[in-house]
C-alpha atoms as a PDB file:
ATOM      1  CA  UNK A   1     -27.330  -2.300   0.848  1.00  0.00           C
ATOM      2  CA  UNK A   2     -27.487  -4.413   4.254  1.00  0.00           C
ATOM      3  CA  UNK A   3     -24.509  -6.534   2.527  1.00  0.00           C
ATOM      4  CA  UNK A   4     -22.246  -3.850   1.880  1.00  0.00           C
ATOM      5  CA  UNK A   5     -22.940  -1.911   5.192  1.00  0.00           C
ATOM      6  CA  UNK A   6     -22.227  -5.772   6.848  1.00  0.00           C
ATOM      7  CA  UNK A   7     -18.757  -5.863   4.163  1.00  0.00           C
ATOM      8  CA  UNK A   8     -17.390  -2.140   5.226  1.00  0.00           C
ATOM      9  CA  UNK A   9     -17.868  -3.432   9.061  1.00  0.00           C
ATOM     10  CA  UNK A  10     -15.670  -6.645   8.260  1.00  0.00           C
ATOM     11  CA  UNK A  11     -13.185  -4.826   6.635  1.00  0.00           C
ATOM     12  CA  UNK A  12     -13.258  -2.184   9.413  1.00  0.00           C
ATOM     13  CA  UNK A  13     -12.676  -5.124  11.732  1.00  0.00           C
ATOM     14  CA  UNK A  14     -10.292  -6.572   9.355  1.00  0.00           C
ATOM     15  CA  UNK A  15      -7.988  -3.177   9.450  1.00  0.00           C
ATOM     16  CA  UNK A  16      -8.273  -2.809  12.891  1.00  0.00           C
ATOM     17  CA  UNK A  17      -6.797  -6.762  13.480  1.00  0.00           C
ATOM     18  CA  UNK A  18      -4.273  -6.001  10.690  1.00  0.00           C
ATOM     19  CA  UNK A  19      -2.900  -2.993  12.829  1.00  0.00           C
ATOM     20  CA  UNK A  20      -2.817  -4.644  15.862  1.00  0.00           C
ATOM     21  CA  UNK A  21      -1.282  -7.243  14.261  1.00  0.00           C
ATOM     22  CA  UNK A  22      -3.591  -9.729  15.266  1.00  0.00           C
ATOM     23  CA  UNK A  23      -4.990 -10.835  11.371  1.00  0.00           C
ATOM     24  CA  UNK A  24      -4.192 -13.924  10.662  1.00  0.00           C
ATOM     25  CA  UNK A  25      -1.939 -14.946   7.621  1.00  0.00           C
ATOM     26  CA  UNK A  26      -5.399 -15.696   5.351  1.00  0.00           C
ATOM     27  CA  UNK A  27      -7.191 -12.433   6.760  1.00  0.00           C
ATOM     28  CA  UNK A  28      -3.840 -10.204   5.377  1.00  0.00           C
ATOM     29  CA  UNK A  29      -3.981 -12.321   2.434  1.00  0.00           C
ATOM     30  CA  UNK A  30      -7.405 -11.499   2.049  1.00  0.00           C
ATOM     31  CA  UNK A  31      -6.538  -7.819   2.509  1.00  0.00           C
ATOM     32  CA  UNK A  32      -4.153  -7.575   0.899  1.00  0.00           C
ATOM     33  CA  UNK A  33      -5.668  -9.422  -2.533  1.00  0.00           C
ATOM     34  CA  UNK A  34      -8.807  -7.198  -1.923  1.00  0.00           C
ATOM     35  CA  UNK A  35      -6.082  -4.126  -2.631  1.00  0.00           C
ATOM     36  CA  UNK A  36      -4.234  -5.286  -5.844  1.00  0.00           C
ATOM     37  CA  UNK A  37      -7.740  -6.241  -7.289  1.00  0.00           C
ATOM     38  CA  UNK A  38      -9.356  -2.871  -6.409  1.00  0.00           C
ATOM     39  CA  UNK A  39      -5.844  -1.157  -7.979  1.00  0.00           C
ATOM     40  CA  UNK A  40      -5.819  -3.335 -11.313  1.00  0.00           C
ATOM     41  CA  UNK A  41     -10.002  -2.267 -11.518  1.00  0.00           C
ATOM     42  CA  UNK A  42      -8.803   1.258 -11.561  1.00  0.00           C
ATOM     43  CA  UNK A  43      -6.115   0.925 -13.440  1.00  0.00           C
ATOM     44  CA  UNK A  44      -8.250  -0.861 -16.276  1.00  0.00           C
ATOM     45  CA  UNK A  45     -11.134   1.898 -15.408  1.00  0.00           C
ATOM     46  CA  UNK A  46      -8.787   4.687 -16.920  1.00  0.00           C
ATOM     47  CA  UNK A  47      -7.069   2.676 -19.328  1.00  0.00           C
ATOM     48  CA  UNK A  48      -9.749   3.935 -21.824  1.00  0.00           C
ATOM     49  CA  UNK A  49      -9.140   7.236 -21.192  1.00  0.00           C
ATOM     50  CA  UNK A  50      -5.178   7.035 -20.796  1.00  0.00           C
ATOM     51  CA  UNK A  51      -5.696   5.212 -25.038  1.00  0.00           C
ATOM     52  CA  UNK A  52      -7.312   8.546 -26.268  1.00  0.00           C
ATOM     53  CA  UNK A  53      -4.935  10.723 -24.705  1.00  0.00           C
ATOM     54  CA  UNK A  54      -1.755   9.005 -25.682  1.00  0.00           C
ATOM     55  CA  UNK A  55      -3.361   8.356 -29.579  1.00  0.00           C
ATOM     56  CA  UNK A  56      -3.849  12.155 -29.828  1.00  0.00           C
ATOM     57  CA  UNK A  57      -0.643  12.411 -28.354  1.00  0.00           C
ATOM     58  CA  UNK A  58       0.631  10.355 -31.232  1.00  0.00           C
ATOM     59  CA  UNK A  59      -0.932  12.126 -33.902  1.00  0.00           C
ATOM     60  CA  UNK A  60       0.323  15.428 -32.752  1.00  0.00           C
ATOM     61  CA  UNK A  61       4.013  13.736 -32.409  1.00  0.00           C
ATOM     62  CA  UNK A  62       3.685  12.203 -36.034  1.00  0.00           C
ATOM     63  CA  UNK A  63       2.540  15.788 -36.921  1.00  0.00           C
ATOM     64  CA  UNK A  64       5.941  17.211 -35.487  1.00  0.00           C
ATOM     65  CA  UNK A  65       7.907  14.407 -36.676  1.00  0.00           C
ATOM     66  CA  UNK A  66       6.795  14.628 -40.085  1.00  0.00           C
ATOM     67  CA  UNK A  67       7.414  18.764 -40.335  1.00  0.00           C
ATOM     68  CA  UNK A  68      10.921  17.718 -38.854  1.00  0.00           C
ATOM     69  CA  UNK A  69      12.079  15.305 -41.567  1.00  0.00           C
ATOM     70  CA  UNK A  70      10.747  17.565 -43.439  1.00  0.00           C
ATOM     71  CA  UNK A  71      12.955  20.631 -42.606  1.00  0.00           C
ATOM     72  CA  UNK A  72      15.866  18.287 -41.933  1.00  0.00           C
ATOM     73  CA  UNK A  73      15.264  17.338 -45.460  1.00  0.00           C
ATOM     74  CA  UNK A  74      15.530  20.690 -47.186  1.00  0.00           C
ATOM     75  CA  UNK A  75      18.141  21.631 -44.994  1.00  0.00           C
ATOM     76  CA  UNK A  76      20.119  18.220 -46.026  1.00  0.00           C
ATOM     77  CA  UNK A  77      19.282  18.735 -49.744  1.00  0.00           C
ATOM     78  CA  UNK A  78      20.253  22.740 -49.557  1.00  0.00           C
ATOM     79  CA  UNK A  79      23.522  21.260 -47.811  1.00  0.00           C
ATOM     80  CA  UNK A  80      22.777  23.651 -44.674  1.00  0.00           C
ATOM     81  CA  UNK A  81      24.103  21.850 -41.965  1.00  0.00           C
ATOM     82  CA  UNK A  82      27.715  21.792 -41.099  1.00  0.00           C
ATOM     83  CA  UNK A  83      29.127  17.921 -39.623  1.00  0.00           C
ATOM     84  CA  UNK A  84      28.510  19.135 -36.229  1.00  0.00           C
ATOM     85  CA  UNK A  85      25.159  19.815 -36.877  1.00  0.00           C
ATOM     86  CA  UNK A  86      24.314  16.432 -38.519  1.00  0.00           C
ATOM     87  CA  UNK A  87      26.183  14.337 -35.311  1.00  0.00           C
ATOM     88  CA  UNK A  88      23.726  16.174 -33.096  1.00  0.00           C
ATOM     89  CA  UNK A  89      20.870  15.348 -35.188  1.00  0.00           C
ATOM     90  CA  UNK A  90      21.966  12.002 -35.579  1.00  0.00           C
ATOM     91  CA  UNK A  91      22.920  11.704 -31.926  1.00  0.00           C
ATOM     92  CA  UNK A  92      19.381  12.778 -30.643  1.00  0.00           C
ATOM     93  CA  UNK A  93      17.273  10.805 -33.057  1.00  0.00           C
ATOM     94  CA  UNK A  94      19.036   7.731 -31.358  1.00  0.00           C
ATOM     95  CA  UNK A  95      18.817   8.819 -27.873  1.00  0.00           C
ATOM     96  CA  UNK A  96      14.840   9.433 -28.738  1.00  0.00           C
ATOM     97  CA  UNK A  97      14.621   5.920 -30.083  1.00  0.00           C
ATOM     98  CA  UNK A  98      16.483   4.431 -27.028  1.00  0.00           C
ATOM     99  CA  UNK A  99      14.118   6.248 -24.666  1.00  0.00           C
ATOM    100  CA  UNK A 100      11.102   5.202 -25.932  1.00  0.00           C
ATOM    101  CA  UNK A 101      12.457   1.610 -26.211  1.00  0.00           C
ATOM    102  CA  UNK A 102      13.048   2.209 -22.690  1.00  0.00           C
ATOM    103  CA  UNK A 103       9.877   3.072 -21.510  1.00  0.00           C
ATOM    104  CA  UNK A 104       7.920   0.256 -23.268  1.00  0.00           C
ATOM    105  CA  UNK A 105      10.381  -2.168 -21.877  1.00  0.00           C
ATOM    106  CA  UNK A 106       9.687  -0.558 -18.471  1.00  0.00           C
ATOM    107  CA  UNK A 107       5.579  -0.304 -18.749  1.00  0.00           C
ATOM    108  CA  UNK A 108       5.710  -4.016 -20.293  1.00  0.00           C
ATOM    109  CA  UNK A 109       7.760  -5.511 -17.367  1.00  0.00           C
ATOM    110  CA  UNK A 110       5.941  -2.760 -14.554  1.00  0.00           C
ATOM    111  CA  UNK A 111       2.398  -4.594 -15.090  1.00  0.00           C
ATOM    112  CA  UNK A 112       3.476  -7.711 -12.733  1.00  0.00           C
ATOM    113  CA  UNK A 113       1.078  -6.394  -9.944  1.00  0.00           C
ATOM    114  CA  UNK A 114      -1.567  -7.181 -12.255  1.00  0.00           C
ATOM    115  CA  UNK A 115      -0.862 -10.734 -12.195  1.00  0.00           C
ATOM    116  CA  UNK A 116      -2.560 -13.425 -10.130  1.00  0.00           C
ATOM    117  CA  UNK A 117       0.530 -14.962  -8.010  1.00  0.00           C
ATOM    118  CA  UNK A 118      -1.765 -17.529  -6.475  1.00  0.00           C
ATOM    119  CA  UNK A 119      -0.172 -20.652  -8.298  1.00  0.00           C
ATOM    120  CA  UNK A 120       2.919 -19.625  -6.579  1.00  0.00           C
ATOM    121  CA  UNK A 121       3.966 -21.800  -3.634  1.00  0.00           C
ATOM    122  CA  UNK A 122       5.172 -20.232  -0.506  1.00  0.00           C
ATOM    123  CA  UNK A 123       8.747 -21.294  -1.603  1.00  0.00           C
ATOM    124  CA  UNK A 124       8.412 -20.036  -4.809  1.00  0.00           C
ATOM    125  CA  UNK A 125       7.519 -16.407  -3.593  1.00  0.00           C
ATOM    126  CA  UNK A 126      10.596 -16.491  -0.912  1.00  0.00           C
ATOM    127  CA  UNK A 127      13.006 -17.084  -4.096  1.00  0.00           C
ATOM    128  CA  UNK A 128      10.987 -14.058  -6.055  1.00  0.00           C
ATOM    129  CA  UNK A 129      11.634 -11.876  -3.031  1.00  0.00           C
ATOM    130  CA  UNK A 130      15.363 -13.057  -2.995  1.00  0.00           C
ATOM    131  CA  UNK A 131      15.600 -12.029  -6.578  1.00  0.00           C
ATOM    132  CA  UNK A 132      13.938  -9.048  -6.269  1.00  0.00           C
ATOM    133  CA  UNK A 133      16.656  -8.388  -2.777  1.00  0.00           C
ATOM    134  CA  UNK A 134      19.772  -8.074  -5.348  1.00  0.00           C
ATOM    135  CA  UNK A 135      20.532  -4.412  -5.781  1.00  0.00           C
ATOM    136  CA  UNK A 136      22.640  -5.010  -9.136  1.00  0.00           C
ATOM    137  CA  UNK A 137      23.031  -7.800 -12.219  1.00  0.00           C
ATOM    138  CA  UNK A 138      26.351  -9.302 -11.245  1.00  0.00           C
ATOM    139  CA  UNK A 139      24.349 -10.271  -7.677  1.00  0.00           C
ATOM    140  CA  UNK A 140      21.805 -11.613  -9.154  1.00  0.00           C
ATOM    141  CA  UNK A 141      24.467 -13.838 -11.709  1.00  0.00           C
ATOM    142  CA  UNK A 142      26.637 -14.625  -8.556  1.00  0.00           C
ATOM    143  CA  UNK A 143      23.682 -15.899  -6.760  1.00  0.00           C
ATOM    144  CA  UNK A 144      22.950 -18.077 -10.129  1.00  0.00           C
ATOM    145  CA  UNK A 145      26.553 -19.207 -10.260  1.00  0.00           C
ATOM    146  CA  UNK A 146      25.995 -20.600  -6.396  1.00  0.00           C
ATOM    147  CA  UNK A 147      22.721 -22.300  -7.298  1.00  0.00           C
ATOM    148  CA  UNK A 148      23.992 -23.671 -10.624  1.00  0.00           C
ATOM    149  CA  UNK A 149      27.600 -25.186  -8.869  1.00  0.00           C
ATOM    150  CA  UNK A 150      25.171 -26.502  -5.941  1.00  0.00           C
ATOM    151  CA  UNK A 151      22.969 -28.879  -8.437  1.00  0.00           C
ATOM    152  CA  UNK A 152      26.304 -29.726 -10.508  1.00  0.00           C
ATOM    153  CA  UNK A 153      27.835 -30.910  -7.327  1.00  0.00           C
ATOM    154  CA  UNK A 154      24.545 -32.484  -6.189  1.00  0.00           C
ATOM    155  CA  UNK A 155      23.897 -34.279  -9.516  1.00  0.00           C
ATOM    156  CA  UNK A 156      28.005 -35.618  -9.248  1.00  0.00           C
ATOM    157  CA  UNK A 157      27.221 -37.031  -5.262  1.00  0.00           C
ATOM    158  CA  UNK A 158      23.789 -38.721  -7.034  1.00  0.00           C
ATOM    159  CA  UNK A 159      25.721 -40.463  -9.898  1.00  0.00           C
ATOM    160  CA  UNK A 160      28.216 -41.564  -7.874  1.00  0.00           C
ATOM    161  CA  UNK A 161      25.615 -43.244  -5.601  1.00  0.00           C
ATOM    162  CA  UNK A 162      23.843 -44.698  -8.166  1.00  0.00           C
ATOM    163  CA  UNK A 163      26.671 -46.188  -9.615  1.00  0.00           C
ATOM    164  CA  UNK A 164      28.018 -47.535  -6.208  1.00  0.00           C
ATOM    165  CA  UNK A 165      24.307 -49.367  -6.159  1.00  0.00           C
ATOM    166  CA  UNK A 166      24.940 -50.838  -9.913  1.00  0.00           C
ATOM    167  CA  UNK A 167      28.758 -52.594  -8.744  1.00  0.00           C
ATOM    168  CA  UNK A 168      26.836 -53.684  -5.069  1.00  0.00           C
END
């Protein structure tokens, strides 16, 4: 109990030198590595709970999906449904598929936080930050085209040295 009463007055401490500005860069480090970890226990906390939910959720869908083929079926085989009809169907059964693609891509690529960034070097975080900085793809590819003509050219200046060494 003495330890944790002695940890809540050093992070006290540690919040009031981070708002004055006065933490150092391994105290806000420190802080700011306490944070994620405390998020991603949370997050995993309720993961359990988030699984039930979403597998009920997924019987109840399969339920709905099922009476809808179903229907669609009967309603195919009675030959109810003008052309119209059947492009709308169609049309929404792909926009459903494309949506749910979607949002696995985005819960797959949103669980960086999660992810210990400590093997990064300080360099290697300032070029994640500039990648994250580009508002569209064609930036981002632009800024690639720069890098990639800047190592071509830089490779070129390097074999023309080394083979003004061989003739010396």
């Amino acid at each position: 109990m003495d330890e944790q009463i002695s940890n809540n007055i050093n992070a006290d401490v540690l919040a009031d030198k981070i708002k004055q500005g006065l933490a150092t860069k391994e105290e806000r480090g420190i802080a700011l590595k306490t944070i994620n970890t405390q998020l991603a226990i949370d997050l995993v906390s309720s993961l359990d709970d988030i699984k039930g939910y979403v597998s009920k959720l997924k019987n109840v869908r399969d339920k709905v999906r099922d009476k809808m083929v179903e229907k669609l079926d009967f309603a195919l085989e009675c030959d109810e449904l003008s052309l119209d009809d059947l492009f709308k169907y169609s049309n929404s059964i792909i926009a459903n598929e494309m949506r749910i693609t979607e949002m696995y891509r985005q819960v797959i690529q949103g669980n960086r936080m999660l992810f210990d960034e400590d093997s990064l070097s300080e360099e290697d975080r300032t070029l994640l930050r500039v990648l994250r900085s580009f508002a569209t793809e064609d930036d981002k590819k632009e800024f690639f085209d720069i890098v990639n003509r800047y190592y071509e050219k830089r490779n070129s200046d390097n074999e023309h040295i080394e083979e003004a060494n061989v003739v010396e």
